[in-house]
Protein backbone atom coordinates (compact mmCIF):
# COMPACT_ATOMS: atom_id res chain seq x y z
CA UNK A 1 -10.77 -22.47 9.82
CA UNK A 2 -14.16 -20.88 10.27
CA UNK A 3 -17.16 -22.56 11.28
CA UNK A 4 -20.72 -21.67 11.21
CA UNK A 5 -23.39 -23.81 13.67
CA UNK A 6 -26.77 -23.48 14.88
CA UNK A 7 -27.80 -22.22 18.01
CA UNK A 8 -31.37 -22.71 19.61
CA UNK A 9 -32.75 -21.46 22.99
CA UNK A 10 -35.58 -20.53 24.72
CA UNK A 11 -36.13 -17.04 26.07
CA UNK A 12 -37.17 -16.20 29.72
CA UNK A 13 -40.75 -16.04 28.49
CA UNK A 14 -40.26 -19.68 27.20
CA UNK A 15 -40.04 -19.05 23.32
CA UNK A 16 -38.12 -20.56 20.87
CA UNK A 17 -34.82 -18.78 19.15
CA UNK A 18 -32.43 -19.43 16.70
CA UNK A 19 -29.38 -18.02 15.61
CA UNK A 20 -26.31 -18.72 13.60
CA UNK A 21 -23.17 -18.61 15.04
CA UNK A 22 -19.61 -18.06 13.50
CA UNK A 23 -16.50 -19.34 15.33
CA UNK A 24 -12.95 -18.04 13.88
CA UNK A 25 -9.30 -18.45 15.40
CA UNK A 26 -7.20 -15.03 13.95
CA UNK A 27 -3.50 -15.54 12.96
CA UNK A 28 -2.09 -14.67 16.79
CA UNK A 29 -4.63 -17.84 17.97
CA UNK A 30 -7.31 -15.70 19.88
CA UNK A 31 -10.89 -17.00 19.40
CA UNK A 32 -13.39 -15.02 18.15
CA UNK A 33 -18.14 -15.52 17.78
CA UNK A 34 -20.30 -13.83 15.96
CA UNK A 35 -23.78 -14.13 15.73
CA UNK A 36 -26.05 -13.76 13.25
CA UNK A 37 -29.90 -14.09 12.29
CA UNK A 38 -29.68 -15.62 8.82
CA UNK A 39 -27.45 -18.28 7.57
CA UNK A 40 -26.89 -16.42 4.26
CA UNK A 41 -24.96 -13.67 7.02
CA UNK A 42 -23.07 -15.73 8.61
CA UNK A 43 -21.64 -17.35 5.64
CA UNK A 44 -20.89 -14.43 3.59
CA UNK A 45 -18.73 -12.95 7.19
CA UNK A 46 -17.07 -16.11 7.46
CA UNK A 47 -15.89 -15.83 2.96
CA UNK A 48 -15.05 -11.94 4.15
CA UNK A 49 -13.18 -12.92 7.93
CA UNK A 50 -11.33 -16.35 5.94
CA UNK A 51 -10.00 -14.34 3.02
CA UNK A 52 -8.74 -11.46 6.11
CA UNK A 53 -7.39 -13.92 7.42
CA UNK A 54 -5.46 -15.70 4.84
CA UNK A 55 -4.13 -12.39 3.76
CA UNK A 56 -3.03 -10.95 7.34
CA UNK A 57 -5.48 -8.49 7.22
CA UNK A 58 -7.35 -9.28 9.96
CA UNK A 59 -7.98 -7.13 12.77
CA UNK A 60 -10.24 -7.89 15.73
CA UNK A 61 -10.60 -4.14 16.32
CA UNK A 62 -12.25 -3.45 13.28
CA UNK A 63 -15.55 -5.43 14.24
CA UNK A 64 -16.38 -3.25 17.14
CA UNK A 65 -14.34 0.10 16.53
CA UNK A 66 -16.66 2.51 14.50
CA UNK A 67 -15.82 5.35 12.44
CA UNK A 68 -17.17 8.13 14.89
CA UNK A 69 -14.05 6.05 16.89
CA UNK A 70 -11.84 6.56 14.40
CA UNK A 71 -12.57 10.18 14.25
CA UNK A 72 -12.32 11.15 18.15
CA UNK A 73 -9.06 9.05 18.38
CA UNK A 74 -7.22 11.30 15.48
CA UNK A 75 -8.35 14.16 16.81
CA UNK A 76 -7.41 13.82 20.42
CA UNK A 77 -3.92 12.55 18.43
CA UNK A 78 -4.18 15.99 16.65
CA UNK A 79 -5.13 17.70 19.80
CA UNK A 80 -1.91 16.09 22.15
CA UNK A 81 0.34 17.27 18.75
CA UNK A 82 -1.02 21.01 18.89
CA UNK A 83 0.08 21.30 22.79
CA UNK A 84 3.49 19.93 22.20
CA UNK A 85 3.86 22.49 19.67
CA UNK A 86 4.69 19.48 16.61
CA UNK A 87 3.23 20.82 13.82
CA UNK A 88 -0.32 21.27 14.22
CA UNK A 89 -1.50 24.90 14.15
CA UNK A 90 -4.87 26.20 15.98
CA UNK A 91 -6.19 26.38 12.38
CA UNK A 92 -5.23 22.86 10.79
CA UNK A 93 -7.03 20.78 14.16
CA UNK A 94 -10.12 23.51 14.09
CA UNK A 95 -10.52 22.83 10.23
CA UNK A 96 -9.75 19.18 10.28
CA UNK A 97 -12.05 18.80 13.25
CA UNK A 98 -14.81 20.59 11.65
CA UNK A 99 -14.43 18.59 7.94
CA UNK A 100 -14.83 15.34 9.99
CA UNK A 101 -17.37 16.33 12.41
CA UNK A 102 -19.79 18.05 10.00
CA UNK A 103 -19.43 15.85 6.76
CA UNK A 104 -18.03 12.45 7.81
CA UNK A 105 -19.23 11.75 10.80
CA UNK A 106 -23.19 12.14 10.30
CA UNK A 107 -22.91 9.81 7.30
CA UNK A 108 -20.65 7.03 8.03
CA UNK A 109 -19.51 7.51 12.30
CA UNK A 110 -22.05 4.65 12.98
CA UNK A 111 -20.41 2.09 10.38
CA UNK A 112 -17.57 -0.11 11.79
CA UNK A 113 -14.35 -0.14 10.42
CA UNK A 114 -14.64 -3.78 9.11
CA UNK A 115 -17.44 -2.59 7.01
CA UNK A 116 -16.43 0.78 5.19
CA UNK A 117 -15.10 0.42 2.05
CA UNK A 118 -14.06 2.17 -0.84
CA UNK A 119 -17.49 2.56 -1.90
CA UNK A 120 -19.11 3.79 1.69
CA UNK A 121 -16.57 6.70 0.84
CA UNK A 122 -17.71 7.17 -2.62
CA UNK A 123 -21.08 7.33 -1.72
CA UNK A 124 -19.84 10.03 0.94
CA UNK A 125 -18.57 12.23 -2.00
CA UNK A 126 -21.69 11.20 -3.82
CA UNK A 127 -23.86 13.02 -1.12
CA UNK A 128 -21.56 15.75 -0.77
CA UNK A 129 -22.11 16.89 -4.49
CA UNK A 130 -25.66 16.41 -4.02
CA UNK A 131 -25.69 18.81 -1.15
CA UNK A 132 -23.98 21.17 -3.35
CA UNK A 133 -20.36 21.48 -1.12
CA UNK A 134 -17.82 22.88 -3.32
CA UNK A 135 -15.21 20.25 -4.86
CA UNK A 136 -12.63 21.47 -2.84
CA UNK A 137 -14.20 21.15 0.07
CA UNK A 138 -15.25 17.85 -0.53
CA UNK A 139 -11.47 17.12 -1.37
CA UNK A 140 -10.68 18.27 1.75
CA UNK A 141 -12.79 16.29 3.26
CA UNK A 142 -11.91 12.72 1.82
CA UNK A 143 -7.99 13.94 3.04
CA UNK A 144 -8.92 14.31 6.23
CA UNK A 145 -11.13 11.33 6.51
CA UNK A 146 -7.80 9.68 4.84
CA UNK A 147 -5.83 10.63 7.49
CA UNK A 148 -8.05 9.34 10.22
CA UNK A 149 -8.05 6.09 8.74
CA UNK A 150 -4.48 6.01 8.03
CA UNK A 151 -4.18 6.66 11.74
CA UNK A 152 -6.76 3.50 12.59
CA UNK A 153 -3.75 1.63 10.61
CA UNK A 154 -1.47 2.67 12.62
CA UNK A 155 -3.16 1.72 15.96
CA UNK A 156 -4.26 -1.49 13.85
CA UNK A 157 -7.74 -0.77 14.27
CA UNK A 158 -8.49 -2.03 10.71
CA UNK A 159 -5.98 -2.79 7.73
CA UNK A 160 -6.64 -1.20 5.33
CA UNK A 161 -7.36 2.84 4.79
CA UNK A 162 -10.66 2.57 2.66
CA UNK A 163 -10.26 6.18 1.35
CA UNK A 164 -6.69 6.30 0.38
CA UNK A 165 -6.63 6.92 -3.45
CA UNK A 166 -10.28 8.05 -3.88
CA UNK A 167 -10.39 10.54 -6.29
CA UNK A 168 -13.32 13.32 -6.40
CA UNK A 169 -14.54 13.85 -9.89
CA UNK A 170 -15.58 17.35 -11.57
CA UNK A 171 -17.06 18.33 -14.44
CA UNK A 172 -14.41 20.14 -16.72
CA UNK A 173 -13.60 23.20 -15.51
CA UNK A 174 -15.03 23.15 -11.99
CA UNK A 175 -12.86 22.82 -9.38
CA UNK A 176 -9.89 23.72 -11.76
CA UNK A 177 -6.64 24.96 -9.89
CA UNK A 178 -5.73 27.23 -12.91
CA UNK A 179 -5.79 30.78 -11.23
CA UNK A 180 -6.71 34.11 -12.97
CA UNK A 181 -4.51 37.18 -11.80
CA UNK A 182 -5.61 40.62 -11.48
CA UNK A 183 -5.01 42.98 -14.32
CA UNK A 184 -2.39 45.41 -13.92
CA UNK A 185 -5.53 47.79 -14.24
CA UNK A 186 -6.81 46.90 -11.28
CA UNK A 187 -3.76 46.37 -9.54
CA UNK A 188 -3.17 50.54 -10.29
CA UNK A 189 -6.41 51.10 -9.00
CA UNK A 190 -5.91 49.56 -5.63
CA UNK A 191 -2.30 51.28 -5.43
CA UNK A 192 -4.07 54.65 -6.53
CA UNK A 193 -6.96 54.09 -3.91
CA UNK A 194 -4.08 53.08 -1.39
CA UNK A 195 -2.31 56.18 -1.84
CA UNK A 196 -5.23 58.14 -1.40
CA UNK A 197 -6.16 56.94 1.91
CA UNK A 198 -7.32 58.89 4.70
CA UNK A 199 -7.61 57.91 8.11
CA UNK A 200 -11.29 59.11 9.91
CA UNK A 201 -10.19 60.84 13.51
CA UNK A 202 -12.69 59.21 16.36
CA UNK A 203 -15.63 61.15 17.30
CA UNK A 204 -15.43 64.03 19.64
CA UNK A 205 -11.79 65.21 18.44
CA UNK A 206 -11.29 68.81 18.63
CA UNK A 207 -10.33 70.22 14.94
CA UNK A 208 -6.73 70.75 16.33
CA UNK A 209 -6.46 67.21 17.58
CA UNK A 210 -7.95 65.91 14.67
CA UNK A 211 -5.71 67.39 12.33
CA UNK A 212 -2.75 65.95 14.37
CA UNK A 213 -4.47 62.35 14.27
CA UNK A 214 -4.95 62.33 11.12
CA UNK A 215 -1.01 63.60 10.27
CA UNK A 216 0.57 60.86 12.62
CA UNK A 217 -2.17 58.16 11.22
CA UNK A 218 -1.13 59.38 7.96
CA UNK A 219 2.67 58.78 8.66
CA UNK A 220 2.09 54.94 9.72
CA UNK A 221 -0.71 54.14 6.91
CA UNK A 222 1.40 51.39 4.94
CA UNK A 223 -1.69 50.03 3.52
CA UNK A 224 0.24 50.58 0.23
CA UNK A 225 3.10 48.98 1.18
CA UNK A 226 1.73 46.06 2.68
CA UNK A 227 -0.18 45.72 -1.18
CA UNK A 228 3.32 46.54 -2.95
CA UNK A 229 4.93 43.95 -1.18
CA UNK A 230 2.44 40.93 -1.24
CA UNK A 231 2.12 41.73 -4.77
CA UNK A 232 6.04 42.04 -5.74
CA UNK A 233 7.25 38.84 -3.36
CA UNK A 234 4.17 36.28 -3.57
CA UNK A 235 4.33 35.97 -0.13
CA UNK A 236 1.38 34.01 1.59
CA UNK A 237 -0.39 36.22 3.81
CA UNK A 238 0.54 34.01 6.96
CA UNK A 239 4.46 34.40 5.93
CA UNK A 240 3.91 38.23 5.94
CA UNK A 241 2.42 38.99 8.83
CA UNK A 242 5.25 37.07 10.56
CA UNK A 243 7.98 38.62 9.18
CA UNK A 244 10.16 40.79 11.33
CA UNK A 245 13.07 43.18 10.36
CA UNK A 246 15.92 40.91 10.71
CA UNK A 247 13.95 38.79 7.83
CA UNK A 248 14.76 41.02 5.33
CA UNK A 249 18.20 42.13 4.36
CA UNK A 250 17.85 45.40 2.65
CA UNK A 251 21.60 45.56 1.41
CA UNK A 252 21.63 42.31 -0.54
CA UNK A 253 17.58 42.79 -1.47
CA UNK A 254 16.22 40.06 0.20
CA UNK A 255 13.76 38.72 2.24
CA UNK A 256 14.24 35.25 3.87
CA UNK A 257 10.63 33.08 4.75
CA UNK A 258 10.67 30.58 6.84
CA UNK A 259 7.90 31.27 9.56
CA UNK A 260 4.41 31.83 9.15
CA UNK A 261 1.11 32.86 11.68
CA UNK A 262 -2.02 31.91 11.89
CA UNK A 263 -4.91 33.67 12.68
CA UNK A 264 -4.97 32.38 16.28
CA UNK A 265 -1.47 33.66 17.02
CA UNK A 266 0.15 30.37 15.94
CA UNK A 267 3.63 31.11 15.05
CA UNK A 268 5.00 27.91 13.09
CA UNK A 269 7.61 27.01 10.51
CA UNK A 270 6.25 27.21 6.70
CA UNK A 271 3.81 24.83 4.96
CA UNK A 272 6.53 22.25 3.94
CA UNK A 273 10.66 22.31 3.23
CA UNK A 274 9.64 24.11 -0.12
CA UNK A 275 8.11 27.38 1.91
CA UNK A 276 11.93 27.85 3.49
CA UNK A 277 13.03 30.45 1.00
CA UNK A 278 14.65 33.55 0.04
CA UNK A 279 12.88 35.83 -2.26
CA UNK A 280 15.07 38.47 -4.05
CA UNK A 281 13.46 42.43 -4.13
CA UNK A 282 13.56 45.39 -6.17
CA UNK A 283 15.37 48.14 -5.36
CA UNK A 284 12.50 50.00 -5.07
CA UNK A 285 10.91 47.92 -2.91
CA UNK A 286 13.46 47.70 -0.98
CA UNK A 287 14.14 51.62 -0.68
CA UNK A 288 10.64 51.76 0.43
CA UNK A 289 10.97 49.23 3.34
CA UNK A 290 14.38 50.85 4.57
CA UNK A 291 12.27 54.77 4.60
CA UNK A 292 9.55 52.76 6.53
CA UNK A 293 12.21 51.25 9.23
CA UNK A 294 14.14 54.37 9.52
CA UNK A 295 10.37 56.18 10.09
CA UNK A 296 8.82 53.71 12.75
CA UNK A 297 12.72 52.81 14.10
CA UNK A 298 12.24 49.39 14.14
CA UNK A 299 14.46 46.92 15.46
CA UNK A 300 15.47 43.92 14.75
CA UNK A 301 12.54 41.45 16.25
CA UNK A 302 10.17 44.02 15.42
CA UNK A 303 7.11 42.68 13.08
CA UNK A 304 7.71 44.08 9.55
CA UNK A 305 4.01 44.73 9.17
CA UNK A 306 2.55 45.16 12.61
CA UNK A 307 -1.24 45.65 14.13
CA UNK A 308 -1.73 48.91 15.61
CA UNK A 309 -0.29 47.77 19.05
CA UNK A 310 2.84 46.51 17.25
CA UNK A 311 2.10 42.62 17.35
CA UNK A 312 1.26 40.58 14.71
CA UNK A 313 -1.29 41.48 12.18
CA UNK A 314 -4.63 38.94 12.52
CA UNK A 315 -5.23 38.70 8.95
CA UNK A 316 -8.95 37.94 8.87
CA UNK A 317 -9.60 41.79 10.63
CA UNK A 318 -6.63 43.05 8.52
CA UNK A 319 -8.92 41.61 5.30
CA UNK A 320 -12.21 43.13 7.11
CA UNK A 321 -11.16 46.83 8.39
CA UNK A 322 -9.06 47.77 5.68
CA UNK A 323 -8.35 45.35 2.58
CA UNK A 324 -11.89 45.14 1.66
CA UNK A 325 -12.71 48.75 2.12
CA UNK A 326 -9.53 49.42 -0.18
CA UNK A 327 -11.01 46.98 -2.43
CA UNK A 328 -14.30 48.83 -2.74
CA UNK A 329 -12.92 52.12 -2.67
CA UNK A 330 -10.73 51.04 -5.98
CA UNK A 331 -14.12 50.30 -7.44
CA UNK A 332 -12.38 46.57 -9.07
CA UNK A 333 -13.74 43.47 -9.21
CA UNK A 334 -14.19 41.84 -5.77
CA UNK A 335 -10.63 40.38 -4.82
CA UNK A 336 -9.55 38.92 -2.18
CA UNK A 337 -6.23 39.12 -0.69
CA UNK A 338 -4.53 35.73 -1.65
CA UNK A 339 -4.97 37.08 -5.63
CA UNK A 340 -2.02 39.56 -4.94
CA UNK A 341 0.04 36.27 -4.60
CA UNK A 342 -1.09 35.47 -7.82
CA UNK A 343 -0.72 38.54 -9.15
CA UNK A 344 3.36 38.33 -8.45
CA UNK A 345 3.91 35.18 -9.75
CA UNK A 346 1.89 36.36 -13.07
CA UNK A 347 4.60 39.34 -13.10
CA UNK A 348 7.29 36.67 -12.51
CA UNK A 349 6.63 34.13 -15.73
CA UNK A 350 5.99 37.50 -18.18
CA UNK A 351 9.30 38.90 -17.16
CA UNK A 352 10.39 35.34 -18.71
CA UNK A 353 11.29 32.98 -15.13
CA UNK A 354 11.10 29.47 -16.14
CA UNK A 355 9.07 26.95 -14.43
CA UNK A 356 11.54 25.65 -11.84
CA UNK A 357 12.56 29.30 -11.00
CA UNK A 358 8.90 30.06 -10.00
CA UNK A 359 8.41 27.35 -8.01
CA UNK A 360 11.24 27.87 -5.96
CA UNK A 361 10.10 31.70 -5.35
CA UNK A 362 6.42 30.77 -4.62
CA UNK A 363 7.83 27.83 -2.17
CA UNK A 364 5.27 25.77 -3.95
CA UNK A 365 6.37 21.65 -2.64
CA UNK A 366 6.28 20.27 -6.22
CA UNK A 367 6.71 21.27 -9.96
CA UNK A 368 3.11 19.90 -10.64
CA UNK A 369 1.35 22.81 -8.14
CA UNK A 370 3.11 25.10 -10.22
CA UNK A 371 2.09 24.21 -13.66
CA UNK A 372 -1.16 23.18 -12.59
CA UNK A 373 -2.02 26.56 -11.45
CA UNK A 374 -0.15 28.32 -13.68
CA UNK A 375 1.05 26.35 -16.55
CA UNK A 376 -1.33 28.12 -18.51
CA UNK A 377 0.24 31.84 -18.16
CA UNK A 378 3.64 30.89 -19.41
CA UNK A 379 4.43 31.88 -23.25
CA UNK A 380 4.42 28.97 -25.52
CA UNK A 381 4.33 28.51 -29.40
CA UNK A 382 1.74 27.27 -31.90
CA UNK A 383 2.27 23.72 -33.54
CA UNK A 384 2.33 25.76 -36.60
CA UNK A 385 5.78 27.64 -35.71
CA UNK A 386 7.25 24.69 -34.42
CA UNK A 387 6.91 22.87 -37.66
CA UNK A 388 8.49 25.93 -39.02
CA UNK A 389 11.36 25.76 -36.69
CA UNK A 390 11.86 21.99 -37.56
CA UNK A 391 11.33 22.63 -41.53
CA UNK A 392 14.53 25.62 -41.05
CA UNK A 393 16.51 23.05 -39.79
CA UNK A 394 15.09 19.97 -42.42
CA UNK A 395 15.55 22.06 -45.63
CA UNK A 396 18.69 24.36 -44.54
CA UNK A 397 20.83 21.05 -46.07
């Protein structure tokens, strides 16, 4: 049982003070005071800590544990995962960090855990659209803060994770998940542009050593490749780049993912269970791939796609030095890489996969991802020629 009495002193200076003070016992017996200014405060903590209380919901930590706590705790938890290697890529704790210590923390780290609610995170999002941040972003942010809270639960910090199940709200349309592909037009363009490549010899190159430069950077230019592939497979970039030869099997036309890179050198399994896959090729394809191995005489561990030194390719200079130059020597619409994933799966439902079939060879982790982005590409019939179908059937007797 709570109870709230009145406390009166006198200061060093010898004046008067008064304060209201709430006494509480929490389910495991430990006392607890707080102290408060105005009766009205008190007794509206004691209705909140009584009602905790009853429930089992209590916990002492919340009262003094602030968000900004919250925060540092997860991410020192994120930061002990990353060096034992369990699932936590340089990327994922440099993005999480930077979602929670740009957005969250300037607007709620000061609140204590016993006082955020559902609401303090609404009003988060609330200022977040105001500021302009793009949905996804902001969605991004309420998972991460999410995740940091669920965490508090788990070191029972506070019951209760206030931003589980809040939902950020666009207008229709924005933020949409529905993708557009690139036209076959412009994919022809890029291959065209690709094919035409030529490699500029570094300054001071005699015209004989120049021409040989430009032969022998001619010979390992698989710009075109690396497009052909990304946009016959669906492969995320990070799953490319860390393929090596004994990945693909060129007899049975198939590449195998199940490893993926980030762009700080993290080598790590695929997004979820769903990105372990096998991805069937085309013969050509895969006559191309077999000329290039035979060419560079790859082995086995080799990187399928390699930098110029023969390591892994960093995909953010990949994207800078070449793909966007390609991009602007095609003269198409600004694209970036990632739409040559989409661009294969748009190929995929038009030579008539189902649903299910093109989830499995995206390695999407549910059905709903699929449809969601691309629900909208696959064929489907008018209400007016499915009444038609049902009336053949009705009137045939």
């Amino acid at each position: 049982m709570a109870t709230i009495t009145k406390r009166r002193w006198k200061t060093g200076k010898g004046e008067q003070r008064e304060a209201w003070v709430l006494a509480y016992t929490d389910r495991q017996g430990k006392r607890h005071k707080e102290q408060f200014s105005l009766k009205r405060d008190a007794d509206a903590k004691r209705v909140q800590v009584e009602g905790q209380i009853s429930k089992g919901t209590f916990r002492a930590e919340a009262k003094t544990k602030t968000v900004k706590d919250a925060i540092d705790d997860y991410i020192k938890h994120l930061e002990k995962r990353h060096r034992r290697g369990e699932k936590v890529t340089t990327m994922y704790l440099r993005n999480t960090s930077g979602q929670l210590r740009t957005h969250v923390e300037p607007e709620l780290g000061d609140k204590k855990l016993s006082e955020l609610t559902t609401r303090s995170v609404n009003d988060l999002v609330d200022k977040l659209k105001d500021a302009d941040v793009g949905i996804p972003t902001v969605r991004r942010v309420v998972g991460a803060l999410s995740r940091a809270l669920g965490y508090a639960v788990g070191q029972d910090w506070v019951a209760t994770n206030a931003a589980k199940g809040v939902s950020v709200i666009s207008k229709r349309g924005e933020g949409s998940e529905k993708v557009v592909p690139p036209s076959k037009e412009d994919y022809a363009k890029i291959i065209k542009a690709a094919r035409e490549w030529e490699p500029e010899a570094p300054k001071g190159f005699g015209v004989e050593a120049e021409a040989k430069f430009k032969a022998r950077a001619a010979e390992l230019n698989d710009i075109e490749l690396r497009v052909k592939f990304a946009a016959s497979t669906g492969l995320r970039a990070s799953e490319q780049w860390a393929l090596r030869w004994h990945h693909l099997d060129l007899k049975k036309r198939t590449v195998t993912v199940e490893t993926r890179v980030d762009a700080f050198g993290d080598f790590d399994t695929t997004k979820s269970d769903a990105g372990k896959r096998t991805v069937p090729m085309s013969k050509a394809l895969t006559d191309e791939l077999a000329d290039r191995r035979k060419k560079t005489k790859a082995g086995d561990d080799d990187f399928v796609f390699p930098d110029s030194a023969g390591g892994f390719t960093r995909h953010t200079l990949f994207v800078k030095r070449r793909w966007n130059p390609l991009v602007a020597k095609a003269d198409v619409k600004d694209l970036g890489w990632h739409a040559l994933r989409h661009f294969a799966v748009s190929t995929w439902i038009e030579a008539g996969l189902q649903p299910k079939a093109v989830q499995t060879l995206a390695g999407h982790a549910t059905y709903a991802i699929t449809m969601n982005r691309y629900g909208h590409l696959f064929p489907s019939e008018t209400h007016a020629d499915a009444m038609d179908k049902i009336a053949e059937q009705l009137y045939a007797h």
